[in-house]
Structure formats: C-alpha cells, structure tokens
Protein backbone atom coordinates (compact mmCIF):
# COMPACT_ATOMS: atom_id res chain seq x y z
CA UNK A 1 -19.97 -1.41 -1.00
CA UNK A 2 -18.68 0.41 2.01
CA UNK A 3 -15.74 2.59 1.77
CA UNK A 4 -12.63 1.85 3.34
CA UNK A 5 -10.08 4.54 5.88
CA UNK A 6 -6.85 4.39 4.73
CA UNK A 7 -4.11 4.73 7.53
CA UNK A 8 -0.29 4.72 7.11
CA UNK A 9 2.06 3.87 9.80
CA UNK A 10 4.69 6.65 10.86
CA UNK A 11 7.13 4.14 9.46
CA UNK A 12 5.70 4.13 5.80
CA UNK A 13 5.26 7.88 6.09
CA UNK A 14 8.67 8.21 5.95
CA UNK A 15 9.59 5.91 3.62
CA UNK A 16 7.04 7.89 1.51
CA UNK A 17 8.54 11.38 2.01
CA UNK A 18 11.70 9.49 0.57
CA UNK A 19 10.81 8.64 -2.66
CA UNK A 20 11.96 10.29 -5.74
CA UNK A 21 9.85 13.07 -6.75
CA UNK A 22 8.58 11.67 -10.40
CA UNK A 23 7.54 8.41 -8.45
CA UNK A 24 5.66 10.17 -5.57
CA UNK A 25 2.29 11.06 -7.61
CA UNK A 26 1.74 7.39 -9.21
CA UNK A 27 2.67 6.25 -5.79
CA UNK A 28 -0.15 8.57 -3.54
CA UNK A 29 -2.23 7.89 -6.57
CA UNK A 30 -2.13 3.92 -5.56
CA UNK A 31 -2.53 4.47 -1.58
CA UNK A 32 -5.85 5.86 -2.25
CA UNK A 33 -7.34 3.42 -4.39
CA UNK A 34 -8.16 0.70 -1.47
CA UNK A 35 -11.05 3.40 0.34
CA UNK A 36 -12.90 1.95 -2.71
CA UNK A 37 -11.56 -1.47 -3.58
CA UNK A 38 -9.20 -3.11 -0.53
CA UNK A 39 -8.24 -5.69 -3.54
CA UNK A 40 -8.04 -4.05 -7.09
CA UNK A 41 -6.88 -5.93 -9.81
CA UNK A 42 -3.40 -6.35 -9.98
CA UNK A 43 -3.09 -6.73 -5.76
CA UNK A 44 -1.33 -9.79 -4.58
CA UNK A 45 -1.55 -11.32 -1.64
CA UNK A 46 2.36 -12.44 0.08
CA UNK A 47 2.33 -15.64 0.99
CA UNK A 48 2.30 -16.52 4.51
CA UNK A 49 1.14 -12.81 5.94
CA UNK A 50 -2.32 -11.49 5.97
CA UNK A 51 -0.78 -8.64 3.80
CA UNK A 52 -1.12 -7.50 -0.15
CA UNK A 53 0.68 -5.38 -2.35
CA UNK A 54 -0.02 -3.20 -5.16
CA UNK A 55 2.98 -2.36 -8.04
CA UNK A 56 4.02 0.83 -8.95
CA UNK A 57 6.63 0.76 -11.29
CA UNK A 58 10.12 -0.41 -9.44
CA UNK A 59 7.83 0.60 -6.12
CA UNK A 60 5.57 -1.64 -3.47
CA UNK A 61 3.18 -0.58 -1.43
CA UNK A 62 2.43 -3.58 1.36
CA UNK A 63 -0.69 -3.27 3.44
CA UNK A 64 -3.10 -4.98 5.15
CA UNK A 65 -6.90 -5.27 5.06
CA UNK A 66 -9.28 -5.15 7.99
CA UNK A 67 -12.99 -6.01 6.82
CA UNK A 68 -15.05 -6.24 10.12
CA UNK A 69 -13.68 -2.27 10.93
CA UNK A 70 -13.20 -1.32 7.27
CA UNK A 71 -9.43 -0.10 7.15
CA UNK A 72 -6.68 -0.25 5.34
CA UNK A 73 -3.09 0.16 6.86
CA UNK A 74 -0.12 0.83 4.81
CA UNK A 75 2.54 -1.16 6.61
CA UNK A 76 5.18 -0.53 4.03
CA UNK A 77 6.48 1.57 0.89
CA UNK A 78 9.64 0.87 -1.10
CA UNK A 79 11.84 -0.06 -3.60
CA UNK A 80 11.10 -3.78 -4.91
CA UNK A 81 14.55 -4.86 -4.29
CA UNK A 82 14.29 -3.53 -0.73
CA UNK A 83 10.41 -3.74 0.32
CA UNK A 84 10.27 -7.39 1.40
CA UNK A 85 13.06 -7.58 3.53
C-alpha cells in the first residue's frame, strides 16, 4: 500500500498551536497516522462532505482524503463542541 503526504492548512495549524499542552502529543500522534492508513479504525466519515474524522479525547481532527494523488489534508482541529461548526 502506498503511503500517503499529510498536509495541514494554515488554518488548522493554528488551531493546532492552540491546544492545551497535555492534548497536543495524542493529537500530532493522530495527524500522522493517515501517511499509512487514510481510514484507520475508528475514522468516520461526516455525512454529506467528502471529509472524515478521527477522535482524540474531547478533540477532532477533520480531513479529507485524496486517493488518485495520495494526500491527506487536515482541514480542521478542535474542540468537539466547536469543530463542526
């Protein structure tokens, strides 16, 4: 299985640098597993996007999935109360 780039958008970069410092590791830790797996267990896909997200405690990470060019972008990291809005 090919490996997949992982990109994040300035906008999630941010949102990244944001996050509570015990959070931060578990939450890098889950950006980097799609190069292997674009869908590990646990992903979801939203309904009505071409997007998925993967948990991380009270934490989403929202991205999509481009097969044909192999790449991953991270549209999105946040609170769950605040992620999907």
């Amino acid at each position: 299985m090919a490996s997949y780039s992982v990109f994040i958008k300035a906008s999630a970069a941010k949102e990244l640098e944001g996050l509570p410092q015990k959070d931060l590791r578990r939450v890098v830790h889950k950006i980097e597993r799609p190069r292997s797996a674009p869908r590990p267990p646990g992903c979801e896909k939203l309904t009505g996007e071409n997007r998925y997200r993967i948990r991380q405690g009270d934490y989403r990470v929202v991205y999509s999935v481009d097969d044909t060019s192999h790449q991953v972008v991270i549209v999105k990291i946040g609170h769950r109360r605040d992620v999907y809005r």
